[in-house]
PDB file of N, CA and C in Angstrom:
ATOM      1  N   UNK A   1       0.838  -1.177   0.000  1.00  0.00           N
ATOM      2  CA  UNK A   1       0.000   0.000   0.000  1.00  0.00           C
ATOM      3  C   UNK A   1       0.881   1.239   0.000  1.00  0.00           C
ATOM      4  N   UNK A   2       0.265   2.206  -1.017  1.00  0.00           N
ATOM      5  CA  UNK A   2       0.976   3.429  -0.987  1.00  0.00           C
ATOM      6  C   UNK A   2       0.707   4.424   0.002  1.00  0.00           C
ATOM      7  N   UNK A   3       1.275   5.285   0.654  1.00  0.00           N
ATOM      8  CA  UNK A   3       1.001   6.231   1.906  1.00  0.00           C
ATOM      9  C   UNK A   3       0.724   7.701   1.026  1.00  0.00           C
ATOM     10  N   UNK A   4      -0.557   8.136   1.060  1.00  0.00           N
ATOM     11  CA  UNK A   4      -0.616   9.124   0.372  1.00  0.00           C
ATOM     12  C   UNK A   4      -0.975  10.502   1.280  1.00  0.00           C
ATOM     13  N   UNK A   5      -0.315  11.635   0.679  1.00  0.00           N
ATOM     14  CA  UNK A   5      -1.080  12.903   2.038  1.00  0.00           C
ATOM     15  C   UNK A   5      -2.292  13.130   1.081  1.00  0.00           C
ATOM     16  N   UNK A   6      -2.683  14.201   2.358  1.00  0.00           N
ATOM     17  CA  UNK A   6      -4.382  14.994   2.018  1.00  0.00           C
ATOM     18  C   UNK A   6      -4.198  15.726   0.885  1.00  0.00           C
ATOM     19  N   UNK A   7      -2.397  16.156   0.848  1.00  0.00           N
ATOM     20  CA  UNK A   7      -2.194  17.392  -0.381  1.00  0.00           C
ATOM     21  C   UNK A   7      -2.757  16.836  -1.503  1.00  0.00           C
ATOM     22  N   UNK A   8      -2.219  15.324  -1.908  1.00  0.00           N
ATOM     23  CA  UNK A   8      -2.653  15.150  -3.193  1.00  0.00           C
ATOM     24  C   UNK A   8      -3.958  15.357  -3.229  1.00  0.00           C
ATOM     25  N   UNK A   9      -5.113  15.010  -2.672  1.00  0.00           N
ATOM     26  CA  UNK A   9      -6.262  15.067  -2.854  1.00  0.00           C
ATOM     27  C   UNK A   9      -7.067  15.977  -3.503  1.00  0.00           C
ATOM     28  N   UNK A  10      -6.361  17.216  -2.507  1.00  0.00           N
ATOM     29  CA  UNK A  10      -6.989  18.552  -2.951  1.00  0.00           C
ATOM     30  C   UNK A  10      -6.928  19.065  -4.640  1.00  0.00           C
ATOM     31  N   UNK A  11      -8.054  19.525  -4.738  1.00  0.00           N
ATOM     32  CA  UNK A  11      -8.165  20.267  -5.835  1.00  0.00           C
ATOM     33  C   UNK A  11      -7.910  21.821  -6.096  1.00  0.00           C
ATOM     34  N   UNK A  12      -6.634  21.906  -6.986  1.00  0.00           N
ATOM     35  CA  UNK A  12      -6.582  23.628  -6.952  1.00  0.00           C
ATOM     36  C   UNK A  12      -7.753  24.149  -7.818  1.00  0.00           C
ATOM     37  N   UNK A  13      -7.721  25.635  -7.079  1.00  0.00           N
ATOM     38  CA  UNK A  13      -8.992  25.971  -7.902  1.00  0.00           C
ATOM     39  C   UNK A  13      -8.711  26.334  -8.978  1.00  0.00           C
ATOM     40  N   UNK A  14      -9.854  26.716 -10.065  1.00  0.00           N
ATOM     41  CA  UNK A  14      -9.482  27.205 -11.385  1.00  0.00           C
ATOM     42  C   UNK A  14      -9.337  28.521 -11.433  1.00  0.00           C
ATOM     43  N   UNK A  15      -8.262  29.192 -11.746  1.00  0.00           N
ATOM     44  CA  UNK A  15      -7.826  30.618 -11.975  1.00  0.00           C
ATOM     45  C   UNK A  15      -8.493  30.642 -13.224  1.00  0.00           C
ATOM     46  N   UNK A  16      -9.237  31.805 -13.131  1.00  0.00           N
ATOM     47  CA  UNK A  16      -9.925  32.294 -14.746  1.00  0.00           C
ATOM     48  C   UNK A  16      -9.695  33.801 -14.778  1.00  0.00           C
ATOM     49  N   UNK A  17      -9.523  34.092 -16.033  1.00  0.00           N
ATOM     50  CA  UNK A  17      -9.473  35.546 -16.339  1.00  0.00           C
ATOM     51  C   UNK A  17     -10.651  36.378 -16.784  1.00  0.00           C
ATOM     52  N   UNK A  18     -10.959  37.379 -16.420  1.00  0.00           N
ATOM     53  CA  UNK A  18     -11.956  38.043 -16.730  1.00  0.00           C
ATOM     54  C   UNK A  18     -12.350  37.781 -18.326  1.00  0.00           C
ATOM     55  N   UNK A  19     -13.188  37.757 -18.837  1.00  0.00           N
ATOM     56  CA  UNK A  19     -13.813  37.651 -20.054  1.00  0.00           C
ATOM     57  C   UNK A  19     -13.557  38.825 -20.909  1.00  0.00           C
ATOM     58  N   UNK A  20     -12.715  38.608 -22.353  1.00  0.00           N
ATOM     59  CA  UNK A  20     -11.936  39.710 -23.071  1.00  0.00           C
ATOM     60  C   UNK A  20     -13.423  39.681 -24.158  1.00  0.00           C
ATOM     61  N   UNK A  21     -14.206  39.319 -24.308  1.00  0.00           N
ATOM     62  CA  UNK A  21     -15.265  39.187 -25.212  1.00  0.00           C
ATOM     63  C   UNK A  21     -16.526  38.503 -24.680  1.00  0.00           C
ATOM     64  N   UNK A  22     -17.657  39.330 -24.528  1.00  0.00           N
ATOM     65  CA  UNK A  22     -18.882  39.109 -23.422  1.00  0.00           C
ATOM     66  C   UNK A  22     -20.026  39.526 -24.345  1.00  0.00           C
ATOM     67  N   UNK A  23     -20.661  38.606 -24.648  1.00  0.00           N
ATOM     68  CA  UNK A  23     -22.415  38.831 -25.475  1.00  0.00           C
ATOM     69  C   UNK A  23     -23.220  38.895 -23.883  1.00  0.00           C
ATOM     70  N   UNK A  24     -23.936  39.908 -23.468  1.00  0.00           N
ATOM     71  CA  UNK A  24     -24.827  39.712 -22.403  1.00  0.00           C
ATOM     72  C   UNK A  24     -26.044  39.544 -22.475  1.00  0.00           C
ATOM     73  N   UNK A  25     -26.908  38.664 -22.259  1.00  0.00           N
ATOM     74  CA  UNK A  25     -28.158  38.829 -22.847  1.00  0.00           C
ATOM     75  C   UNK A  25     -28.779  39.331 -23.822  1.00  0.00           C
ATOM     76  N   UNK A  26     -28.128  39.244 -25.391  1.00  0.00           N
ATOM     77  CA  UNK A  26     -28.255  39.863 -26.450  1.00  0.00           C
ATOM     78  C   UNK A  26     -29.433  39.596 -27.481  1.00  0.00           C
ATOM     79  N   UNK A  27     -29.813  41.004 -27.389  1.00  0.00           N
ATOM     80  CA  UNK A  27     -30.750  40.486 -28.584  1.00  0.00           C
ATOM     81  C   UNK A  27     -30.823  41.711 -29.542  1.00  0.00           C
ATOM     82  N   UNK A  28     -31.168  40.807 -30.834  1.00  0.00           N
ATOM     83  CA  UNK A  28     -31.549  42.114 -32.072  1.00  0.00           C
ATOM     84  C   UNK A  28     -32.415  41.732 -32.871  1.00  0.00           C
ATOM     85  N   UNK A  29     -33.088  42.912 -32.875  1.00  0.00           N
ATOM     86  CA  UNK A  29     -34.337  42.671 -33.787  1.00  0.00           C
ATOM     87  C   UNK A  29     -34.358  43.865 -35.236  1.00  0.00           C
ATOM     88  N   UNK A  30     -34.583  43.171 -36.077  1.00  0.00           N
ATOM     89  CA  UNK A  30     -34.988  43.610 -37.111  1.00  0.00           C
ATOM     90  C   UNK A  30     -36.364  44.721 -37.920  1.00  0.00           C
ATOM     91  N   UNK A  31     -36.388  45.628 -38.101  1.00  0.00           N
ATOM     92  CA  UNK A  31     -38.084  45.608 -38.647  1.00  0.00           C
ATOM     93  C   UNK A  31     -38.000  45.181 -40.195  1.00  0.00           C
ATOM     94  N   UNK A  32     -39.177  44.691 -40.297  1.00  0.00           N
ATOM     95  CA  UNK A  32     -39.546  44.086 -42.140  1.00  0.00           C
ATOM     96  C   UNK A  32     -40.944  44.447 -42.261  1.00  0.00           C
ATOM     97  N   UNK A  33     -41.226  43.868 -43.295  1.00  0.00           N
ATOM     98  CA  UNK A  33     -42.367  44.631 -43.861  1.00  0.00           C
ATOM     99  C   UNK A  33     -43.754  43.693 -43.758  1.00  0.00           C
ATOM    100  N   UNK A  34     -43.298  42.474 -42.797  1.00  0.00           N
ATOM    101  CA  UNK A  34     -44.060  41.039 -42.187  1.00  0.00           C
ATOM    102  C   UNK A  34     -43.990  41.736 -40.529  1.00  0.00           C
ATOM    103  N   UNK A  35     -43.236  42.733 -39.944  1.00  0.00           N
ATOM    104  CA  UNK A  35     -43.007  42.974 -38.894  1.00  0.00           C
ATOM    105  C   UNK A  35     -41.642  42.267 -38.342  1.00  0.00           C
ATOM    106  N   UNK A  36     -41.771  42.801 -36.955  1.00  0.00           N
ATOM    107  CA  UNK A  36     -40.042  42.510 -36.605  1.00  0.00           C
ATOM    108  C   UNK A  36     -40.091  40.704 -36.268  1.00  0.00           C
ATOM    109  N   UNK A  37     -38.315  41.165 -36.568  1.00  0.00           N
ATOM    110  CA  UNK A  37     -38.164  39.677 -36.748  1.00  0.00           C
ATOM    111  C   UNK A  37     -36.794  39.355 -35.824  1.00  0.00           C
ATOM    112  N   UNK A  38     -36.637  38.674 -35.244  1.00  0.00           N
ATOM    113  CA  UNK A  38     -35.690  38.549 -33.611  1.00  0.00           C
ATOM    114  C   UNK A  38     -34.562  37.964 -34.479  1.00  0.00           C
ATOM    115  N   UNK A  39     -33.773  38.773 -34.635  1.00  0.00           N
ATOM    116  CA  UNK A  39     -32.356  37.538 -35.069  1.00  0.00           C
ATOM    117  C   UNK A  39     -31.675  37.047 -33.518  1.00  0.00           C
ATOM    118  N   UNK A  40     -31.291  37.806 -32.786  1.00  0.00           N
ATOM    119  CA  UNK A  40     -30.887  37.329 -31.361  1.00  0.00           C
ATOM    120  C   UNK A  40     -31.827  37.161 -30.506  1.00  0.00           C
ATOM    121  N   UNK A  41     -31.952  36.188 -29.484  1.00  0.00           N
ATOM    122  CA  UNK A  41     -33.046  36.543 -28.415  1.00  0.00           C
ATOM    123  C   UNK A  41     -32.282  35.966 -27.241  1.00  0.00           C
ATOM    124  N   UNK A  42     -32.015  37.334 -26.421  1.00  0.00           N
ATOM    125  CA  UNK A  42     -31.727  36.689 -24.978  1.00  0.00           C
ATOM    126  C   UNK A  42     -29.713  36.071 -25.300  1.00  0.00           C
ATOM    127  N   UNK A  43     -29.505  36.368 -26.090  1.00  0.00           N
ATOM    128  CA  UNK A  43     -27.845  35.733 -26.296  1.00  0.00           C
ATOM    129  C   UNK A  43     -26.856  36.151 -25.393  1.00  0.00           C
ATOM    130  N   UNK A  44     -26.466  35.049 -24.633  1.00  0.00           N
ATOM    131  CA  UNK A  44     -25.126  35.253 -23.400  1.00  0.00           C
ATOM    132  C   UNK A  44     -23.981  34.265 -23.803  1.00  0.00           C
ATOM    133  N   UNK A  45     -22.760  34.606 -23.802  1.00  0.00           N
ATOM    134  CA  UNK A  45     -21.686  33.789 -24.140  1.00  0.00           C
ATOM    135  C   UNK A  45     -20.232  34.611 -23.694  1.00  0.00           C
ATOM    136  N   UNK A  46     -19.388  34.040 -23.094  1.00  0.00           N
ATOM    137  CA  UNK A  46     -18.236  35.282 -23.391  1.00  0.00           C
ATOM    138  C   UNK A  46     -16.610  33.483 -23.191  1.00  0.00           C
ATOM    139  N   UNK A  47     -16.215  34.535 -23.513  1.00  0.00           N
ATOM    140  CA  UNK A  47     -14.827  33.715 -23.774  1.00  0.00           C
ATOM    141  C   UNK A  47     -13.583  34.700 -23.438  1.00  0.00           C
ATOM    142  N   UNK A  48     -12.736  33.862 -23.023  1.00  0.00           N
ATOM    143  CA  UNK A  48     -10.775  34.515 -22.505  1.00  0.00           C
ATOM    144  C   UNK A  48      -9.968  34.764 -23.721  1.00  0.00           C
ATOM    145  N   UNK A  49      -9.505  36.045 -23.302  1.00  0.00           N
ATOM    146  CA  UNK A  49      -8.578  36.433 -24.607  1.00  0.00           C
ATOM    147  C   UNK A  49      -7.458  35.162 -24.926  1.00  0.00           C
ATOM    148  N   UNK A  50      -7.435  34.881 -26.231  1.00  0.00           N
ATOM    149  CA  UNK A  50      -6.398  34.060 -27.154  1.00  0.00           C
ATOM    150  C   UNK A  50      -7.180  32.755 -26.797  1.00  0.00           C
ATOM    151  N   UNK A  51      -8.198  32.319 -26.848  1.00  0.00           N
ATOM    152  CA  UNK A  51      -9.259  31.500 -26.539  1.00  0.00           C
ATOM    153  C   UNK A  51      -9.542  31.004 -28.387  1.00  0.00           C
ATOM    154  N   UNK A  52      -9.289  30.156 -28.964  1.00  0.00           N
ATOM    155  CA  UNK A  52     -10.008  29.512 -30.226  1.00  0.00           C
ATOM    156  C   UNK A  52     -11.280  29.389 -30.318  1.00  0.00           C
ATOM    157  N   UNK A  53     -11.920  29.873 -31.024  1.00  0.00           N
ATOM    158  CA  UNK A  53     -13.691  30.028 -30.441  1.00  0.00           C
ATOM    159  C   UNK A  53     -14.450  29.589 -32.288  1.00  0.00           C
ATOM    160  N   UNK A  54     -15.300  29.226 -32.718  1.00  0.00           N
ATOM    161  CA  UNK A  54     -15.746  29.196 -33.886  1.00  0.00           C
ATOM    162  C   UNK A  54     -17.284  28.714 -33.257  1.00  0.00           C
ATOM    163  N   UNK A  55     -18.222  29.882 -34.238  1.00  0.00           N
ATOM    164  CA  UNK A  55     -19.554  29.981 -34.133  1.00  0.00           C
ATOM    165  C   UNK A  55     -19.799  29.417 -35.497  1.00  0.00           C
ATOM    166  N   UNK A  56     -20.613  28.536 -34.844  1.00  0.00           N
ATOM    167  CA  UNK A  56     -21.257  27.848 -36.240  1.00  0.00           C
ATOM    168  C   UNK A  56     -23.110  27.640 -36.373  1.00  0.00           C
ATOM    169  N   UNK A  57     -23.456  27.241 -37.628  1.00  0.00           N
ATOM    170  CA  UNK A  57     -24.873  26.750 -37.493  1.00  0.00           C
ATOM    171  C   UNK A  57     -25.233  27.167 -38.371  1.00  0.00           C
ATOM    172  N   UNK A  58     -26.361  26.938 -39.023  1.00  0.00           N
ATOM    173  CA  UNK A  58     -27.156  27.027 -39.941  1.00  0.00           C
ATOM    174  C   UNK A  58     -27.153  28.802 -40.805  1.00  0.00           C
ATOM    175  N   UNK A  59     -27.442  28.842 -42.157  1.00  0.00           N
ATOM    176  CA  UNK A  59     -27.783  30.269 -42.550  1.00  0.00           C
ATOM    177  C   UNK A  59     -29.186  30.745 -41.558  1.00  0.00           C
ATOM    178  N   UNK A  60     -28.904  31.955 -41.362  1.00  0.00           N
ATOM    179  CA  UNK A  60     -29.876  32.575 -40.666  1.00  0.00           C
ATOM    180  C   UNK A  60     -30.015  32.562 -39.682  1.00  0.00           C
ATOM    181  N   UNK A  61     -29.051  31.652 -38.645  1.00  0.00           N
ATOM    182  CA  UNK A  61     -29.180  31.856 -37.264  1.00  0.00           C
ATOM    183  C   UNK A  61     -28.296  32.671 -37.004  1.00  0.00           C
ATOM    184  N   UNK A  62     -28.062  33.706 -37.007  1.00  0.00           N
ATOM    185  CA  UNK A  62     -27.806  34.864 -36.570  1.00  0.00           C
ATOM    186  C   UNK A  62     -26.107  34.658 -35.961  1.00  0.00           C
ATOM    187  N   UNK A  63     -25.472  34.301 -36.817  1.00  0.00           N
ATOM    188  CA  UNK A  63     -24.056  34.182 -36.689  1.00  0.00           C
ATOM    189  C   UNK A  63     -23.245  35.408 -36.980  1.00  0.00           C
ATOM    190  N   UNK A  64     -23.189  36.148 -38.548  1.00  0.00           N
ATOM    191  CA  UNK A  64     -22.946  37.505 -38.743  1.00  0.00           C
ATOM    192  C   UNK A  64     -23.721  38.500 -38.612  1.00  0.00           C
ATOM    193  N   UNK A  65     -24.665  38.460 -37.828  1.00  0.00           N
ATOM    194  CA  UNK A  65     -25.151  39.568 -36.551  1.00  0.00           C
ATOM    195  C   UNK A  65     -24.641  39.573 -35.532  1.00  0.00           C
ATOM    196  N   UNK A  66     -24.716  38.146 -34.835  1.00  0.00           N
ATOM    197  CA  UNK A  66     -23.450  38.307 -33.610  1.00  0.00           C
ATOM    198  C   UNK A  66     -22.277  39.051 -34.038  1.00  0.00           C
ATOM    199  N   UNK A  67     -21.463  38.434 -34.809  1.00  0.00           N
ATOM    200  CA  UNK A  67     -20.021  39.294 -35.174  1.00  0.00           C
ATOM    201  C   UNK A  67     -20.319  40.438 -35.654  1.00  0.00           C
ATOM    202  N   UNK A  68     -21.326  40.943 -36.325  1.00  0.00           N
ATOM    203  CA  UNK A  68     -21.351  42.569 -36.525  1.00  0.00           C
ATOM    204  C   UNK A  68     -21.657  43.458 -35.035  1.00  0.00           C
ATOM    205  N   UNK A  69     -22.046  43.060 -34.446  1.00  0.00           N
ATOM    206  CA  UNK A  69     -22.577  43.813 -33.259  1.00  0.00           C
ATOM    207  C   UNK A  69     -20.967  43.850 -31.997  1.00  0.00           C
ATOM    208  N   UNK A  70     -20.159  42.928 -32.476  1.00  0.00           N
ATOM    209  CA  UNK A  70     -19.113  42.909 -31.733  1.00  0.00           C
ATOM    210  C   UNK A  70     -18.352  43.829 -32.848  1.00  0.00           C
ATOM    211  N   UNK A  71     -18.148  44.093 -34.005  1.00  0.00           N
ATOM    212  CA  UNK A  71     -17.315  45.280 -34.376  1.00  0.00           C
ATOM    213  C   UNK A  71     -18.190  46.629 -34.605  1.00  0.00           C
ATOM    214  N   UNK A  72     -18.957  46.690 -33.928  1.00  0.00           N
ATOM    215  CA  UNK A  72     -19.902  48.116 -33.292  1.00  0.00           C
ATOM    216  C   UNK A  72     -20.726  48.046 -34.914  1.00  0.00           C
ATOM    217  N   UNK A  73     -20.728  47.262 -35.572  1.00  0.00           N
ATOM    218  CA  UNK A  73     -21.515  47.660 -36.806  1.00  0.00           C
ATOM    219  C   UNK A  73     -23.640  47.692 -36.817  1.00  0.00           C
ATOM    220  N   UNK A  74     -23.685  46.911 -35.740  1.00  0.00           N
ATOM    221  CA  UNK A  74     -24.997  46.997 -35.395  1.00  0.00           C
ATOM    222  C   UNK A  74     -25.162  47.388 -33.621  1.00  0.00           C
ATOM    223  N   UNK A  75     -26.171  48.086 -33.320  1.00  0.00           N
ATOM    224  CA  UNK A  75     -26.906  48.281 -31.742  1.00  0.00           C
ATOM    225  C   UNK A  75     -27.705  46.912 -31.626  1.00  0.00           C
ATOM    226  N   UNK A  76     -27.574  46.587 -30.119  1.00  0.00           N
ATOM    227  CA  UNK A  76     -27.802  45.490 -30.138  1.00  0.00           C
ATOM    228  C   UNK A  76     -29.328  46.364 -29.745  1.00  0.00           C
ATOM    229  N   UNK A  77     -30.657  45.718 -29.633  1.00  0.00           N
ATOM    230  CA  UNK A  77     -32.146  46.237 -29.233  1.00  0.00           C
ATOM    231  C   UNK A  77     -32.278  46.066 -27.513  1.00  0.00           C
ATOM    232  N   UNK A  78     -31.259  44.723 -27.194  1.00  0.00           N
ATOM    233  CA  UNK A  78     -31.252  44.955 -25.492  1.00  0.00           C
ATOM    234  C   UNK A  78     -30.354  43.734 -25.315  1.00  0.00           C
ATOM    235  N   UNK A  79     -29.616  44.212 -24.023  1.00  0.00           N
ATOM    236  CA  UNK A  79     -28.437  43.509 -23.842  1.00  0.00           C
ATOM    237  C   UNK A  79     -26.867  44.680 -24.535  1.00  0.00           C
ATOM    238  N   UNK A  80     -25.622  43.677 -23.944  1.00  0.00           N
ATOM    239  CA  UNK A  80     -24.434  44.585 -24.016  1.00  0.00           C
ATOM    240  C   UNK A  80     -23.797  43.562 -25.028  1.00  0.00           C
ATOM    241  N   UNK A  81     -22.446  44.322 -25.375  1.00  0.00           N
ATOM    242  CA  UNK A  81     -21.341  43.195 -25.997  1.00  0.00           C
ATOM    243  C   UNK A  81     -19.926  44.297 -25.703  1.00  0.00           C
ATOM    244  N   UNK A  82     -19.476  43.333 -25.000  1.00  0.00           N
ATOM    245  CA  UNK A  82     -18.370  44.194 -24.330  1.00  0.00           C
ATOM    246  C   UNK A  82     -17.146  43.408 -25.108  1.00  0.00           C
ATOM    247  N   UNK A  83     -15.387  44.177 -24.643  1.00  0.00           N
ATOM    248  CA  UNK A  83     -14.379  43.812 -25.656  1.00  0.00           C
ATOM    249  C   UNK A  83     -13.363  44.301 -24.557  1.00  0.00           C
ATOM    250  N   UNK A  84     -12.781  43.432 -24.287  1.00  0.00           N
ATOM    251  CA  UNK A  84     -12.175  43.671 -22.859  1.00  0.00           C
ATOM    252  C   UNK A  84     -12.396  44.865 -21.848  1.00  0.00           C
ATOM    253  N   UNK A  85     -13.740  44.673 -21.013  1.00  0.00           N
ATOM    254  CA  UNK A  85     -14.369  45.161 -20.402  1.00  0.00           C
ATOM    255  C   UNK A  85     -14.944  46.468 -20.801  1.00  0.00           C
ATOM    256  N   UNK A  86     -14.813  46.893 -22.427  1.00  0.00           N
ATOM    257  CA  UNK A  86     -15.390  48.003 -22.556  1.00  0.00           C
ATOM    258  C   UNK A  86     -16.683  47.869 -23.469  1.00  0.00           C
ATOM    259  N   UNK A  87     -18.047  48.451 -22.803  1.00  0.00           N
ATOM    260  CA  UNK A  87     -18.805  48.347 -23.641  1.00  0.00           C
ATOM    261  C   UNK A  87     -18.379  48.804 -25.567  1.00  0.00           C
ATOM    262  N   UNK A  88     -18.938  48.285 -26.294  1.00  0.00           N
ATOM    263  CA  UNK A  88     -18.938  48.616 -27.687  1.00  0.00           C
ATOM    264  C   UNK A  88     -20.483  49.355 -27.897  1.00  0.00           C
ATOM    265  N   UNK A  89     -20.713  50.500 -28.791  1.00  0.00           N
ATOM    266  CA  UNK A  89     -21.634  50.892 -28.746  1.00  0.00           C
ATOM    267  C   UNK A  89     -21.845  51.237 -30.362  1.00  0.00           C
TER     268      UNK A  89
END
């Protein structure tokens, strides 16, 4: 039998870094001529700088709306999208 201490046991905690890219409850809506139309609803996600990240899914789920709203090209209708802790507006 091996003699083991308590040290091994323990679990260190996870050091995390503040979030360099933050969708907060995002949403955007559109108007059309059927009425508005939700490309985001409610979208939260954020990730650590130098983090490999790829958004994927179908046309029309609102993939290059997310990324436009992170290079300030669209207002989001409610919710933030921040870029190392600074709102984008």
């Amino acid at each position: 039998m091996i003699a083991r201490s308590r040290a091994h046991d323990a679990v260190a905690p996870r050091v995390t870094n503040p979030p360099f890219v933050e969708f907060d409850d995002l949403s955007i809506e559109f108007a059309s001529s059927d009425g508005p139309v939700l490309a985001l609803d409610h979208a939260s996600l954020h990730f650590e700088e130098g983090a490999f990240v790829c958004i994927v899914g179908p046309s029309g789920c609102g993939k290059t709306t997310l990324l436009q709203t992170l290079a300030g090209f669209l207002k989001p209708t409610s919710g933030s999208v921040r870029l190392d802790g600074r709102v984008i507006d």
